[in-house]
C-alpha atoms as a PDB file:
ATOM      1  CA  UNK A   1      79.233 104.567 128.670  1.00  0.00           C
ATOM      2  CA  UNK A   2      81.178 107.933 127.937  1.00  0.00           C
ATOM      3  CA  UNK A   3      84.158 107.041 125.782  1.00  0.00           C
ATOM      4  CA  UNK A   4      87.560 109.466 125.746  1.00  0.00           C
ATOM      5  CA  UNK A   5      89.706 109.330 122.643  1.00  0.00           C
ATOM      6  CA  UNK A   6      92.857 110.864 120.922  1.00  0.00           C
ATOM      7  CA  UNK A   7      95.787 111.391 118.579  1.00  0.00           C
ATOM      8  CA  UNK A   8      93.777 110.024 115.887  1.00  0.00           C
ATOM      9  CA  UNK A   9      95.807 109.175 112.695  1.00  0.00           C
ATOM     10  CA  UNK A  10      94.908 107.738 109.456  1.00  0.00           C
ATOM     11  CA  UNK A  11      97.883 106.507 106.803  1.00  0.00           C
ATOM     12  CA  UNK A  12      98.011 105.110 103.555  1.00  0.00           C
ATOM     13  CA  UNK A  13     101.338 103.482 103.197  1.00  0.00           C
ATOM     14  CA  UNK A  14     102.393 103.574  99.145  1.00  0.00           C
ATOM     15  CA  UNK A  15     106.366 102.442  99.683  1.00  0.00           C
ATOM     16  CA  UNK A  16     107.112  99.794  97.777  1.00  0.00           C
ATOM     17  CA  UNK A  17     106.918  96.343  99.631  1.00  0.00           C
ATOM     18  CA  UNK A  18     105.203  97.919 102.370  1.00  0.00           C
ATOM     19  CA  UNK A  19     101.649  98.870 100.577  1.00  0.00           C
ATOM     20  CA  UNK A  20      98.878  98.955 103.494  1.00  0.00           C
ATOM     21  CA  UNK A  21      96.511 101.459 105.584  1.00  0.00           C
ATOM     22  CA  UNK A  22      96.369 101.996 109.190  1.00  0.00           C
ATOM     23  CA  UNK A  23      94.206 103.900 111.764  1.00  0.00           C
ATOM     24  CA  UNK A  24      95.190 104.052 115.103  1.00  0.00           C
ATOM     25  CA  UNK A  25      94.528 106.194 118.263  1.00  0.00           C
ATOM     26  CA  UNK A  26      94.185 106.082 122.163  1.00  0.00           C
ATOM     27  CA  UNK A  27      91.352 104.859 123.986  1.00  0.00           C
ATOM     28  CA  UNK A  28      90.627 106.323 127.629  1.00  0.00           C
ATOM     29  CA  UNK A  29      89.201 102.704 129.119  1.00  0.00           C
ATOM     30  CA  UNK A  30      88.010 102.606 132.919  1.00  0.00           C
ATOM     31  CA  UNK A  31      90.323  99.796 134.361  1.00  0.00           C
ATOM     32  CA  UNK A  32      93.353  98.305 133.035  1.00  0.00           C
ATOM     33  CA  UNK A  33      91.306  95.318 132.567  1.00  0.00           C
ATOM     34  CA  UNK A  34      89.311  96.481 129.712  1.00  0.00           C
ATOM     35  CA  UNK A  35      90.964  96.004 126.290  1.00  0.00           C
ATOM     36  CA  UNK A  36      89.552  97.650 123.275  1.00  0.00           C
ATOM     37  CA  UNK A  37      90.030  97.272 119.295  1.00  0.00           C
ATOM     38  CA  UNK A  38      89.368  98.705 116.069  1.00  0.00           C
ATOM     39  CA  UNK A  39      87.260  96.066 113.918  1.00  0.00           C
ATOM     40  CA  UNK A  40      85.748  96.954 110.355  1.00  0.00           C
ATOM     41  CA  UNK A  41      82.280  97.688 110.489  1.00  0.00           C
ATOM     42  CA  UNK A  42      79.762  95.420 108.602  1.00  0.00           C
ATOM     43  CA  UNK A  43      77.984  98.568 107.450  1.00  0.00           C
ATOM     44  CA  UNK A  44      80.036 100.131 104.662  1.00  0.00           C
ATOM     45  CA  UNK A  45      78.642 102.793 101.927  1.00  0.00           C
ATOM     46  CA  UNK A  46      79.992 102.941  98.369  1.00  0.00           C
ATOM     47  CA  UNK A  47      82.336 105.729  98.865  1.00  0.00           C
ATOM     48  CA  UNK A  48      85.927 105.657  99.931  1.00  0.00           C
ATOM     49  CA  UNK A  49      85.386 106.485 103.787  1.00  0.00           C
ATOM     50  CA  UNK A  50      86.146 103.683 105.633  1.00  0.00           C
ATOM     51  CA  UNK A  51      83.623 102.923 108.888  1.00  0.00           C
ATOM     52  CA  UNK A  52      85.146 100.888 111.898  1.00  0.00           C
ATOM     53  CA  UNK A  53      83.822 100.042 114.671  1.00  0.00           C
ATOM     54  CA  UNK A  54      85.320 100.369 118.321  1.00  0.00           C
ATOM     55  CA  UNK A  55      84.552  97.149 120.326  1.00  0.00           C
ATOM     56  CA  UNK A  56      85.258  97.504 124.621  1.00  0.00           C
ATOM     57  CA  UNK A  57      85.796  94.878 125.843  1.00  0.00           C
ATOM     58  CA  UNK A  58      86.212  93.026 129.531  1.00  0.00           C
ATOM     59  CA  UNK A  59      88.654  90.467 130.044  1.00  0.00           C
ATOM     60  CA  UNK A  60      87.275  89.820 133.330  1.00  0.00           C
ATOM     61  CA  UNK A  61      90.325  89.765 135.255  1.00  0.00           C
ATOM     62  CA  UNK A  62      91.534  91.378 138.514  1.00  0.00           C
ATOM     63  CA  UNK A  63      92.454  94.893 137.545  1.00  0.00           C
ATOM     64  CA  UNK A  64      93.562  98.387 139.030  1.00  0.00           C
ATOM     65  CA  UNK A  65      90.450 100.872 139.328  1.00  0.00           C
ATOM     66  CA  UNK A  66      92.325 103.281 137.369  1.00  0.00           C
ATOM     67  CA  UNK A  67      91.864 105.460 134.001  1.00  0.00           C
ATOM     68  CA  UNK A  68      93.808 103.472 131.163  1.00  0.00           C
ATOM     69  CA  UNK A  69      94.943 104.883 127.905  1.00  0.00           C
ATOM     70  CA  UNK A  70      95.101 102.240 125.193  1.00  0.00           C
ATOM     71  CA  UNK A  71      96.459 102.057 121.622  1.00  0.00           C
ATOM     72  CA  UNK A  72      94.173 100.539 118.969  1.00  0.00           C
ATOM     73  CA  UNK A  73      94.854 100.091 115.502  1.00  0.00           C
ATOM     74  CA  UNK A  74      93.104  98.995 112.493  1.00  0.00           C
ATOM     75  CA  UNK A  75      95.627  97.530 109.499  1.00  0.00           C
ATOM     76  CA  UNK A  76      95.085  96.404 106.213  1.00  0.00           C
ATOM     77  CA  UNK A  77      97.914  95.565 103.751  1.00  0.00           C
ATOM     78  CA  UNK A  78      97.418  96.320  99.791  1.00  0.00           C
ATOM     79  CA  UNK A  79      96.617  99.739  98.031  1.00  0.00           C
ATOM     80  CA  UNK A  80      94.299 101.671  99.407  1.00  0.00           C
ATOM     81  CA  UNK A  81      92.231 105.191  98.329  1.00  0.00           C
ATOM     82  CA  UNK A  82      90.344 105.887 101.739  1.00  0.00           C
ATOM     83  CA  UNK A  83      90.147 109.498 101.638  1.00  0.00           C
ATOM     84  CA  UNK A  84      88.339 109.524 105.538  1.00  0.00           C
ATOM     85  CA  UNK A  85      87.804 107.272 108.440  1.00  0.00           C
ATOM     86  CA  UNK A  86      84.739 107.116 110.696  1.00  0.00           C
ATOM     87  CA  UNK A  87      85.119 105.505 113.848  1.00  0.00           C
ATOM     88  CA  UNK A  88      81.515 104.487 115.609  1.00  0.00           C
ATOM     89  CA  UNK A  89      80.800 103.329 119.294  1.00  0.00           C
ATOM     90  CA  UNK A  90      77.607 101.257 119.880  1.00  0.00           C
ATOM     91  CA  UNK A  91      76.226 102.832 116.368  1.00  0.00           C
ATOM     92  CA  UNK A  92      76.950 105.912 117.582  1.00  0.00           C
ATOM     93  CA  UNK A  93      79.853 108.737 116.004  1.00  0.00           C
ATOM     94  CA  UNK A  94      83.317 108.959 118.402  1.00  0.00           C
ATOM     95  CA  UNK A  95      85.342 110.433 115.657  1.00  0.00           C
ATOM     96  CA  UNK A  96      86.021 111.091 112.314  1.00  0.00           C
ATOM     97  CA  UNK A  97      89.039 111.509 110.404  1.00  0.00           C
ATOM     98  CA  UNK A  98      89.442 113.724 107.406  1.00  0.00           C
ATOM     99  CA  UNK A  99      92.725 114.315 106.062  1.00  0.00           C
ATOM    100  CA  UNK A 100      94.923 110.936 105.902  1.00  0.00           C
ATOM    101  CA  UNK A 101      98.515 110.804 105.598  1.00  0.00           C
ATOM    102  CA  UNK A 102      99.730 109.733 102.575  1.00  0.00           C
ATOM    103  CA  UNK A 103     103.655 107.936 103.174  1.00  0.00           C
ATOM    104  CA  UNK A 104     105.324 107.643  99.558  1.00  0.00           C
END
């Protein structure tokens, strides 16, 4: 399965109250029926890059046959010090993120 993304954007949230981290794109998906989501991978290294995982899923209902964009996000409240984000489809790299936004 060929898998179209963009916009990627990763954020570190450091307002007071409001301390989290966020990644969040677009997903290309085949039918309108097909959800997807960012979940955290159960593979992480020692380092401060995050790994996700992108899960596709079908919901099985009757949907249009058309090209869907959908927004997927991956949010954790608390401090963070990711420095990058790697974003893997069935154990394969879709994207990687270097530079995340810091919001003070």
């Amino acid at each position: 399965m060929t898998i179209t993304t963009k916009d990627w954007i990763a954020q570190i949230d450091r307002m007071p109250g409001a301390a989290s981290f966020r990644t969040f794109g677009t997903v290309t998906v085949a039918n309108s029926g097909i959800t997807a989501r960012l979940v955290l991978s159960e593979v992480q290294d020692k380092s401060y890059d995050l790994r996700l995982d992108l899960k596709i899923e079908d919901t099985g209902a009757i949907a249009l046959q058309v090209l869907t964009d959908r927004f997927v996000e991956y949010r954790v409240a608390g401090e963070s010090n990711v420095t990058g984000v790697s974003i893997f489809f069935e154990g394969k790299l879709l994207h990687h993120i270097d530079k995340v936004l810091i919001t003070a």
